[in-house]
PDB file of N, CA and C in Angstrom:
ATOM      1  N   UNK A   1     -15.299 -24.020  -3.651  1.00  0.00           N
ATOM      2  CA  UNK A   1     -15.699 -22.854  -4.410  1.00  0.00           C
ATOM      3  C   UNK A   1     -14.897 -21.621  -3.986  1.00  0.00           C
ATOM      4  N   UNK A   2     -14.877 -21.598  -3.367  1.00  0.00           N
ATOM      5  CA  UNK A   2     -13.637 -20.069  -2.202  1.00  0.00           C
ATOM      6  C   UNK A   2     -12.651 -20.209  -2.465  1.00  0.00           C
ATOM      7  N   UNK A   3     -11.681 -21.818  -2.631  1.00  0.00           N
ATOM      8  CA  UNK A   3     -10.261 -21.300  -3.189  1.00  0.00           C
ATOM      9  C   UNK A   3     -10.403 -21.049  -5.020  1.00  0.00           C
ATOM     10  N   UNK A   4     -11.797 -21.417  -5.297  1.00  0.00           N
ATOM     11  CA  UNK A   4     -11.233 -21.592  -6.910  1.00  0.00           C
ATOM     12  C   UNK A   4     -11.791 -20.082  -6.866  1.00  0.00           C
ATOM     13  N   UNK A   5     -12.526 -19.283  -6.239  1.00  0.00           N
ATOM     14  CA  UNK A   5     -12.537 -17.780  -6.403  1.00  0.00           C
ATOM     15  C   UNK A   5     -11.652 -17.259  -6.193  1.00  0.00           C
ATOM     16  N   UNK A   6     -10.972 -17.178  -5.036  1.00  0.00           N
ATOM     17  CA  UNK A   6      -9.148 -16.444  -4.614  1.00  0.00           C
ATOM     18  C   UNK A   6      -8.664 -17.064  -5.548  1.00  0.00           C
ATOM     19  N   UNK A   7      -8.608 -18.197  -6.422  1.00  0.00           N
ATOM     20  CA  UNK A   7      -7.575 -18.168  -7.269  1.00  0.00           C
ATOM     21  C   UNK A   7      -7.952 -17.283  -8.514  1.00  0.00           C
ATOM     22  N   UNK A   8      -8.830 -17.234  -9.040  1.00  0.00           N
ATOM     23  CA  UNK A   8      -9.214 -16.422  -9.879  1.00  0.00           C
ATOM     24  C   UNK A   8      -8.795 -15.534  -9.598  1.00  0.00           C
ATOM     25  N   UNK A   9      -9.600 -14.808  -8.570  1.00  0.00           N
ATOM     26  CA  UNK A   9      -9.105 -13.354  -8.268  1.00  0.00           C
ATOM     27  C   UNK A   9      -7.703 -13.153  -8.381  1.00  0.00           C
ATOM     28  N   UNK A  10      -6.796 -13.934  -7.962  1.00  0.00           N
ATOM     29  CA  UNK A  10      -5.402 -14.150  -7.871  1.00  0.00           C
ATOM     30  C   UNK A  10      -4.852 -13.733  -9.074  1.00  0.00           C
ATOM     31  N   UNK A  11      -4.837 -14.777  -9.715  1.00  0.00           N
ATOM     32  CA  UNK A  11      -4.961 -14.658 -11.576  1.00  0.00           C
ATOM     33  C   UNK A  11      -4.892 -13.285 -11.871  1.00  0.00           C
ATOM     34  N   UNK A  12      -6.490 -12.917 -11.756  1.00  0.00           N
ATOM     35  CA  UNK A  12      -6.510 -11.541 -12.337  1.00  0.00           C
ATOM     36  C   UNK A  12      -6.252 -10.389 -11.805  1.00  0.00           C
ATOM     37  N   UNK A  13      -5.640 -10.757 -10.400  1.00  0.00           N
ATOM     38  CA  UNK A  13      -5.203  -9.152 -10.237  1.00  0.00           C
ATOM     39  C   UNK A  13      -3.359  -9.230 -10.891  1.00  0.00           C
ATOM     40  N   UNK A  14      -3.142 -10.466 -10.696  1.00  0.00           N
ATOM     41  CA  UNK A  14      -1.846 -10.495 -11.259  1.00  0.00           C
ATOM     42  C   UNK A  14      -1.632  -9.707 -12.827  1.00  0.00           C
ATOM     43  N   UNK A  15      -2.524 -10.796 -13.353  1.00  0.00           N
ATOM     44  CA  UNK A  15      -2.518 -10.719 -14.867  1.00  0.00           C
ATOM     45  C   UNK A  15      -2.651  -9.067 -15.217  1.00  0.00           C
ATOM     46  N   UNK A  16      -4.212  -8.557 -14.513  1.00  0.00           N
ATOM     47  CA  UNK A  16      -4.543  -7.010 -15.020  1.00  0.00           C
ATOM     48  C   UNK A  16      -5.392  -6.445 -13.968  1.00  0.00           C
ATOM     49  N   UNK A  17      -4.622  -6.515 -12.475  1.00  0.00           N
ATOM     50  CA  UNK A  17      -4.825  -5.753 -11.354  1.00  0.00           C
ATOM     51  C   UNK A  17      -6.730  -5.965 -11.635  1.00  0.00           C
ATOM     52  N   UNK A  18      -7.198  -7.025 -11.943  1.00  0.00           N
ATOM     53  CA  UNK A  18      -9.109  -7.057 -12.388  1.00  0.00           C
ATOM     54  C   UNK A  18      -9.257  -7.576 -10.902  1.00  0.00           C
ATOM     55  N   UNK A  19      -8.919  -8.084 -10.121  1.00  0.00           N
ATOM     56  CA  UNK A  19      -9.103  -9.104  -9.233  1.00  0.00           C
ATOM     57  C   UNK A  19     -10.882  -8.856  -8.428  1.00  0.00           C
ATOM     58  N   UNK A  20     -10.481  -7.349  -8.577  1.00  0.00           N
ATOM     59  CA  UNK A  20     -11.805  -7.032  -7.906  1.00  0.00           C
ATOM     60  C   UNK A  20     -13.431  -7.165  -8.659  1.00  0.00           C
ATOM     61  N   UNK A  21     -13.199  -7.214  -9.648  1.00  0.00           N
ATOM     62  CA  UNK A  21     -14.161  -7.767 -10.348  1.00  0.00           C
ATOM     63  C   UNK A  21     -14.483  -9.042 -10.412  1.00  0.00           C
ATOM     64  N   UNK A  22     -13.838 -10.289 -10.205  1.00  0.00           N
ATOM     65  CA  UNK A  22     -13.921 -11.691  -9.175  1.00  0.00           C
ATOM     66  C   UNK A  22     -14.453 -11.482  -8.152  1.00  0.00           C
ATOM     67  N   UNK A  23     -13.448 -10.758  -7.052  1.00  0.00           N
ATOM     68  CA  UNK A  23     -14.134 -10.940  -5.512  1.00  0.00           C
ATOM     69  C   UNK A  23     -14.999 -10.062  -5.150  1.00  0.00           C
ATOM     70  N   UNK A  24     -15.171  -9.295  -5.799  1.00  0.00           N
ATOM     71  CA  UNK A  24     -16.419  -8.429  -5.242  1.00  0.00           C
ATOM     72  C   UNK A  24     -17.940  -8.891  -5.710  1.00  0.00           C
ATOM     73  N   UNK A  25     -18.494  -9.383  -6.818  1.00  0.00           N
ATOM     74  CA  UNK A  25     -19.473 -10.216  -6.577  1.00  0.00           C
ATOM     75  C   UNK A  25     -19.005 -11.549  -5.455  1.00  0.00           C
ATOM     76  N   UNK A  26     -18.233 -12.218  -5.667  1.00  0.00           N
ATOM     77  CA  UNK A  26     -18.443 -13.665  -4.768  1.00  0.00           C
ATOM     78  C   UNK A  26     -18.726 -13.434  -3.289  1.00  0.00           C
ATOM     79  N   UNK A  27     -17.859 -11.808  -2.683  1.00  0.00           N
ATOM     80  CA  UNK A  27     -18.106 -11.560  -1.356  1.00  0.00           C
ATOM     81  C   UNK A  27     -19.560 -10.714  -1.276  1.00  0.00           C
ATOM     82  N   UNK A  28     -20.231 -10.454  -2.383  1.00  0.00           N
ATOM     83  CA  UNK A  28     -21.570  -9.660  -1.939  1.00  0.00           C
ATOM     84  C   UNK A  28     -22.522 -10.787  -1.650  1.00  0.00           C
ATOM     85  N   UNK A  29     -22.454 -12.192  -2.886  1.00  0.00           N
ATOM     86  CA  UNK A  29     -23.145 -13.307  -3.047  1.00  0.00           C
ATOM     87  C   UNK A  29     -23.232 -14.171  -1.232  1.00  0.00           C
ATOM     88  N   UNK A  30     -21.994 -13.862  -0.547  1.00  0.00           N
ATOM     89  CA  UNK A  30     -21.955 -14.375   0.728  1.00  0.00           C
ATOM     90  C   UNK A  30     -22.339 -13.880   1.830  1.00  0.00           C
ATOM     91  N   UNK A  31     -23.346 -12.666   1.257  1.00  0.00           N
ATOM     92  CA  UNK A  31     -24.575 -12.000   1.984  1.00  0.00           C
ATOM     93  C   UNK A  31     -23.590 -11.188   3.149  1.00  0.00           C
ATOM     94  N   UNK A  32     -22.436 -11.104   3.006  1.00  0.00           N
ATOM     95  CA  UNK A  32     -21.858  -9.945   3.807  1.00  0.00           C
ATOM     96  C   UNK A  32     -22.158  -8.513   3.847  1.00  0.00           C
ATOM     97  N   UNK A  33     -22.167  -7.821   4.985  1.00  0.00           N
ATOM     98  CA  UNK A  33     -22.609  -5.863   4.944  1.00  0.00           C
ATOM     99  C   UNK A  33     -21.766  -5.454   4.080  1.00  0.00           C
ATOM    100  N   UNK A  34     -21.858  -4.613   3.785  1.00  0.00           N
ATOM    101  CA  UNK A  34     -21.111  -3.437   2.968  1.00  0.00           C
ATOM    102  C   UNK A  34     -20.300  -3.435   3.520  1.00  0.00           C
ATOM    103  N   UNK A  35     -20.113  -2.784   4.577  1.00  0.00           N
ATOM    104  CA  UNK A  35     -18.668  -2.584   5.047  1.00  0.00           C
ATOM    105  C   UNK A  35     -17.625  -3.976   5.264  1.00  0.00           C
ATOM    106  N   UNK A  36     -17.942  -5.290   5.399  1.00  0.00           N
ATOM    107  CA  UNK A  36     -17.476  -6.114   5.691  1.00  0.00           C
ATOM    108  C   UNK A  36     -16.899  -6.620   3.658  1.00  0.00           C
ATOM    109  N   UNK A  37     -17.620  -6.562   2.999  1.00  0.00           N
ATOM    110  CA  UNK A  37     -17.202  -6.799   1.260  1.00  0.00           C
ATOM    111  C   UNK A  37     -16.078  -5.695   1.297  1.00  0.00           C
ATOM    112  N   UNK A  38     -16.132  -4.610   1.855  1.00  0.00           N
ATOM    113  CA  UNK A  38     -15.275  -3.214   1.507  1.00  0.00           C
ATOM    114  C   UNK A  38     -13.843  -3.884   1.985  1.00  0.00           C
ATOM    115  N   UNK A  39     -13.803  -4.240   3.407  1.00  0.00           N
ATOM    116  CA  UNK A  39     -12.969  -4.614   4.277  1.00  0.00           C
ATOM    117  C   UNK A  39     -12.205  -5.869   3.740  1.00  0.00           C
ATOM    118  N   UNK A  40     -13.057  -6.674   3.444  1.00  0.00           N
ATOM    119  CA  UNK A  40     -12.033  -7.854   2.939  1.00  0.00           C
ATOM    120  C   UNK A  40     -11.715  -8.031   1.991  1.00  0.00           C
ATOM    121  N   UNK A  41     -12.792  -7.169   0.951  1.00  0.00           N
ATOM    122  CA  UNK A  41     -11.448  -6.973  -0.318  1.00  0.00           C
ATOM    123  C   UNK A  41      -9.992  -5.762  -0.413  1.00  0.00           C
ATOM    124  N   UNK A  42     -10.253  -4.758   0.245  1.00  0.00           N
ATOM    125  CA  UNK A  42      -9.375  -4.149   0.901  1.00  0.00           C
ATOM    126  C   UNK A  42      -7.629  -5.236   1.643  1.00  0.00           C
ATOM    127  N   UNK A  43      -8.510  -6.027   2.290  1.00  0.00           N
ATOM    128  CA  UNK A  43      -7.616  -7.111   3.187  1.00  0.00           C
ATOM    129  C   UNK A  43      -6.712  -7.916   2.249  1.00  0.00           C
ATOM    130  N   UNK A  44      -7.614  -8.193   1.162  1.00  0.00           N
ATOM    131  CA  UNK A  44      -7.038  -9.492   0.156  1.00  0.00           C
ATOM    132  C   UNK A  44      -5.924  -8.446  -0.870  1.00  0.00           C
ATOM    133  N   UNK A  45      -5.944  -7.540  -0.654  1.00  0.00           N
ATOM    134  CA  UNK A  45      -5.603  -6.398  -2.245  1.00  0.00           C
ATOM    135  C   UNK A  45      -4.013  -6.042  -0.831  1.00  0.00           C
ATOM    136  N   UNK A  46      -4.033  -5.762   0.418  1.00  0.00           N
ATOM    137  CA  UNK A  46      -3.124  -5.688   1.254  1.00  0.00           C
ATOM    138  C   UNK A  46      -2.126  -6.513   1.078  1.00  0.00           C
ATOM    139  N   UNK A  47      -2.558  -8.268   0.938  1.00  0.00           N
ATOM    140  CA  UNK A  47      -1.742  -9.106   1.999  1.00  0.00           C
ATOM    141  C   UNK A  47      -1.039  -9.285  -0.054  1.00  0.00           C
ATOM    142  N   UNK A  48      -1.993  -9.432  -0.726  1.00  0.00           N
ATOM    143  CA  UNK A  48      -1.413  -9.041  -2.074  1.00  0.00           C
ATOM    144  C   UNK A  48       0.085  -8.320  -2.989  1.00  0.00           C
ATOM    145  N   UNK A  49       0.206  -7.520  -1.766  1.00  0.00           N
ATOM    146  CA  UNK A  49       1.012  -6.566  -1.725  1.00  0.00           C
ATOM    147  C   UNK A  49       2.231  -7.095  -1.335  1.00  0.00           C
ATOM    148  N   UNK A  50       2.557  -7.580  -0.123  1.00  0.00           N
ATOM    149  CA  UNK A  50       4.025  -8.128   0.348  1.00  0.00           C
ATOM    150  C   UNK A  50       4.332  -8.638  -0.284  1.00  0.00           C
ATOM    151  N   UNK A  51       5.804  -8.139  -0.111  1.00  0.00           N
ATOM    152  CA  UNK A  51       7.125  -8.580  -0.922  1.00  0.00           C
ATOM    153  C   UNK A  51       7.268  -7.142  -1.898  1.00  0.00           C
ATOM    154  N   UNK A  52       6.538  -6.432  -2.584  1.00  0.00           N
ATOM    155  CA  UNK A  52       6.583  -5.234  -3.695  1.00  0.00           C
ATOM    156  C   UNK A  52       6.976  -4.207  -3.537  1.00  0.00           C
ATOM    157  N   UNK A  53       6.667  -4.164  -1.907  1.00  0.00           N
ATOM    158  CA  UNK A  53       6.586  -2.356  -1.334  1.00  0.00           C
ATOM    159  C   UNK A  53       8.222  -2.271  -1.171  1.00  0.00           C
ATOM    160  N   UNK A  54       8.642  -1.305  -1.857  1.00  0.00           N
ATOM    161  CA  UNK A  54       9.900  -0.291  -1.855  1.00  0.00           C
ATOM    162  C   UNK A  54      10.193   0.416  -0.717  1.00  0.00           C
ATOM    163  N   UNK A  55      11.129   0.946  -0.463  1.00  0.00           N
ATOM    164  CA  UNK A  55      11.119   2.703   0.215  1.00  0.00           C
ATOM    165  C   UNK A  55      10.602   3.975  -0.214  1.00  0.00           C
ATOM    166  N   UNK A  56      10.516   3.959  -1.696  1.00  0.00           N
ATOM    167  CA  UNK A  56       9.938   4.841  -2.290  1.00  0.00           C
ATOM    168  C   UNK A  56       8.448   4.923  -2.028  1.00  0.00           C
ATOM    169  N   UNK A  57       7.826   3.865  -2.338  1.00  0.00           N
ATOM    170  CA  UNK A  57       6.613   3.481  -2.202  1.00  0.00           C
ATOM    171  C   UNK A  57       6.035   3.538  -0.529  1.00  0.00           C
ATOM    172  N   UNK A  58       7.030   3.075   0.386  1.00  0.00           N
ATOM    173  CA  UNK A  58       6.136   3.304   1.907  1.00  0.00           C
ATOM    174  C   UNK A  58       6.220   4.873   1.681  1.00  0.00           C
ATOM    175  N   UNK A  59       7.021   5.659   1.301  1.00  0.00           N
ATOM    176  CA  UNK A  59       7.387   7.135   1.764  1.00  0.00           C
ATOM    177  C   UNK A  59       6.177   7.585   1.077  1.00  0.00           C
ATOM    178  N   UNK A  60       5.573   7.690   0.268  1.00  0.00           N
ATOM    179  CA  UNK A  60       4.459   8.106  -0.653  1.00  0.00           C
ATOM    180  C   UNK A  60       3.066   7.752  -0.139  1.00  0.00           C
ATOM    181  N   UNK A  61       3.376   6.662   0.309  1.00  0.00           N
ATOM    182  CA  UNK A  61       1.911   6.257   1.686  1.00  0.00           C
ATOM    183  C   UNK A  61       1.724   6.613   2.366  1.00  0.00           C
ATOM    184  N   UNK A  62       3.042   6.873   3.206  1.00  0.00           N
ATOM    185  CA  UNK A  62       2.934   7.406   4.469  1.00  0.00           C
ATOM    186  C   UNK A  62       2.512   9.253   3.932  1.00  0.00           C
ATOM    187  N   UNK A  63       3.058   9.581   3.242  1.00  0.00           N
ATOM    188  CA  UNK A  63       2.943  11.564   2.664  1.00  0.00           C
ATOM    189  C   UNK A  63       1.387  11.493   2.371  1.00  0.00           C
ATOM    190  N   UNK A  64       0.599   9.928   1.868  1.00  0.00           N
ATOM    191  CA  UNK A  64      -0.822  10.135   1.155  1.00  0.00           C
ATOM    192  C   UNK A  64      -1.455  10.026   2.598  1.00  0.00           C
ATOM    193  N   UNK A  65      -1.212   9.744   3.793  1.00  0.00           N
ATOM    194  CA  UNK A  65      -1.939   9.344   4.650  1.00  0.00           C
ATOM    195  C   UNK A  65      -3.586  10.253   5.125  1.00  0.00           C
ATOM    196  N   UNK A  66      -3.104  11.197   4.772  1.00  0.00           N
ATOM    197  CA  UNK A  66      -4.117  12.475   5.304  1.00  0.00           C
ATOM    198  C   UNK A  66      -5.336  12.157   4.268  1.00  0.00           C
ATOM    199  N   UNK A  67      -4.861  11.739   2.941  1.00  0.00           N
ATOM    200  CA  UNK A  67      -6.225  11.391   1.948  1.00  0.00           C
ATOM    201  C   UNK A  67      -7.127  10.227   2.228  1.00  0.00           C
ATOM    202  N   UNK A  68      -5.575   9.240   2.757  1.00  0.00           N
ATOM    203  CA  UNK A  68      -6.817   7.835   3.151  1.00  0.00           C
ATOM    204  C   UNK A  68      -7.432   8.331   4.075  1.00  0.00           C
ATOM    205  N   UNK A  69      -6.940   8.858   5.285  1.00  0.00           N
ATOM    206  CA  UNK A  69      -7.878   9.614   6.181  1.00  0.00           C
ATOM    207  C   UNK A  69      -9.032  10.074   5.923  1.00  0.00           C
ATOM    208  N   UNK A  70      -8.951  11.126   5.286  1.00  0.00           N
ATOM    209  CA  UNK A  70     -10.494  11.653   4.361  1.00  0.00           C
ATOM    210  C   UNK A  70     -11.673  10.737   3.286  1.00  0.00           C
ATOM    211  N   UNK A  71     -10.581   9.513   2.673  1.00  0.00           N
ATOM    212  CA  UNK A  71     -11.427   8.571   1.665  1.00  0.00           C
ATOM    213  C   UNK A  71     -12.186   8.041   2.623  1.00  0.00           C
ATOM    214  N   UNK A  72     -10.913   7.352   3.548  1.00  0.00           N
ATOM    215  CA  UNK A  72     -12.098   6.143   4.743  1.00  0.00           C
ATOM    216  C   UNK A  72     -13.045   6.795   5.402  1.00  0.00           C
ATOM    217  N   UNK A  73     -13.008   7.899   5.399  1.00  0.00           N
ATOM    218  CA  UNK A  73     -14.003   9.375   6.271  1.00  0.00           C
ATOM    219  C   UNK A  73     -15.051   9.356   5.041  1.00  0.00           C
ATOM    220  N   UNK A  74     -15.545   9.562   4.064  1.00  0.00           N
ATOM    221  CA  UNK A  74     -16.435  10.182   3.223  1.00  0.00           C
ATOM    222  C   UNK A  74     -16.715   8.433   2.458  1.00  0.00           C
ATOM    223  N   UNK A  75     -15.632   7.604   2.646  1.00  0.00           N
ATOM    224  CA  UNK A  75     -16.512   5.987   2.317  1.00  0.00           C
ATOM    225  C   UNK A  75     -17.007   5.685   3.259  1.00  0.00           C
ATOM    226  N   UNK A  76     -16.687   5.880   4.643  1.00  0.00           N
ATOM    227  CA  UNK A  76     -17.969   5.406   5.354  1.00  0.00           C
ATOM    228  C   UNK A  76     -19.462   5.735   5.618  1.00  0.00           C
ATOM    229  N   UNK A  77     -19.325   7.107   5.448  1.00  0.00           N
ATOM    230  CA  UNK A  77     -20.237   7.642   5.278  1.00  0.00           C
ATOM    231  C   UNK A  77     -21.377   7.846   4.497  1.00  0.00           C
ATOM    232  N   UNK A  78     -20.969   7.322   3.262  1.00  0.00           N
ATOM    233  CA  UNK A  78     -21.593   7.150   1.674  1.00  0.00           C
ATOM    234  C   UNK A  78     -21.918   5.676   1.841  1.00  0.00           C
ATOM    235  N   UNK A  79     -21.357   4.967   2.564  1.00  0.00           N
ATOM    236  CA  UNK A  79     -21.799   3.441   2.860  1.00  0.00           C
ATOM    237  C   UNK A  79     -22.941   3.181   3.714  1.00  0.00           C
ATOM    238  N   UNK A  80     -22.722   4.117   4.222  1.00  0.00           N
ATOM    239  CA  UNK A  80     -23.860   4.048   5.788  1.00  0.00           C
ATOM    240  C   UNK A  80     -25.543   4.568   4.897  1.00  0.00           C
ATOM    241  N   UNK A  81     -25.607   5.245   4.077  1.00  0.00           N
ATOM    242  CA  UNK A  81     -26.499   5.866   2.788  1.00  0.00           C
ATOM    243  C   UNK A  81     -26.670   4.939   1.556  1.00  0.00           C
ATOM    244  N   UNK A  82     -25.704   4.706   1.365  1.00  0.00           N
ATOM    245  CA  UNK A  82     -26.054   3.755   0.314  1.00  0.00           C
ATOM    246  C   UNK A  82     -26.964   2.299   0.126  1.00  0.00           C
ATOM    247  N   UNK A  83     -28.275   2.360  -0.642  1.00  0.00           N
ATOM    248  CA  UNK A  83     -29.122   1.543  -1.052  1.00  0.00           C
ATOM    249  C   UNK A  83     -28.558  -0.161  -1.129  1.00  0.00           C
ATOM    250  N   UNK A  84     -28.878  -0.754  -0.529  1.00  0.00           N
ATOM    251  CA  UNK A  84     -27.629  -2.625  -0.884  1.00  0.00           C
ATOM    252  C   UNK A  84     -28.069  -2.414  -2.313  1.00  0.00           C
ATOM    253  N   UNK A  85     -28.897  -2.037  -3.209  1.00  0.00           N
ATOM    254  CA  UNK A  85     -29.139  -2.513  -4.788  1.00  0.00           C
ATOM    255  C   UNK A  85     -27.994  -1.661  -5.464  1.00  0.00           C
ATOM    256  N   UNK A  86     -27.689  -0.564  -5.037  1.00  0.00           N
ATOM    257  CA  UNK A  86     -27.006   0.410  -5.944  1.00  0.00           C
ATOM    258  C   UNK A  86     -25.500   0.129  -5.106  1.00  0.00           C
ATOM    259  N   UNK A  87     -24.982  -0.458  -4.030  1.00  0.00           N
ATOM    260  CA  UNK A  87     -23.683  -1.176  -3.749  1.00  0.00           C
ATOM    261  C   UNK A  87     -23.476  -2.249  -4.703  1.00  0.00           C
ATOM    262  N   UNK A  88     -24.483  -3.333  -4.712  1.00  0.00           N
ATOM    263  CA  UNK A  88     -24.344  -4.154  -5.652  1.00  0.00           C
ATOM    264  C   UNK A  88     -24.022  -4.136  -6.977  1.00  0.00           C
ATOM    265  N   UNK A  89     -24.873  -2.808  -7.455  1.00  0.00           N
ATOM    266  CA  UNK A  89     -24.575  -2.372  -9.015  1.00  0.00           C
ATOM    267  C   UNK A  89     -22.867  -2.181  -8.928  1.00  0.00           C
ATOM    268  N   UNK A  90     -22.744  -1.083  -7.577  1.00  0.00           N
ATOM    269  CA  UNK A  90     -21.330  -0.456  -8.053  1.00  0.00           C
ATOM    270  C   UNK A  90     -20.159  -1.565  -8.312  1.00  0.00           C
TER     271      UNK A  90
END
């Protein structure tokens, strides 16, 4: 059941970047915390990535860094508050 979900997900992030709409129910269904669903779809959307990234593209990551700073700052925080029914919805 787990590879035929990563493949899905696979599929569809290829096809129309959806992927997360696959793995994010299958990783809530596997009774993982919030932060751990956040983290490994985060992880899977990363390793996703190699081979794509440019020079252009690290330089623009590295210049956004101060925002992920602040996102991962104000998502953890909103995670730590947040209801599991209304994570689930989101």
């Amino acid at each position: 059941m787990t590879g035929a979900v990563g493949l899905v997900a696979g599929v569809a992030s290829t096809v129309a970047h959806a992927g997360g709409v696959v793995l994010g129910p299958f990783l809530v269904s596997l009774g993982l915390s919030n932060a751990a669903v956040v983290a490994t779809a985060n992880a899977v959307v990363a390793v996703s990535q190699i081979g794509f990234l440019t020079g252009p593209i690290l330089l623009s990551s590295v210049l956004a860094l101060p925002c992920l700073f602040l996102g991962t700052w104000l998502g953890y925080r909103a995670n730590r508050r947040l209801p599991r029914r209304w994570f689930e919805l989101a």
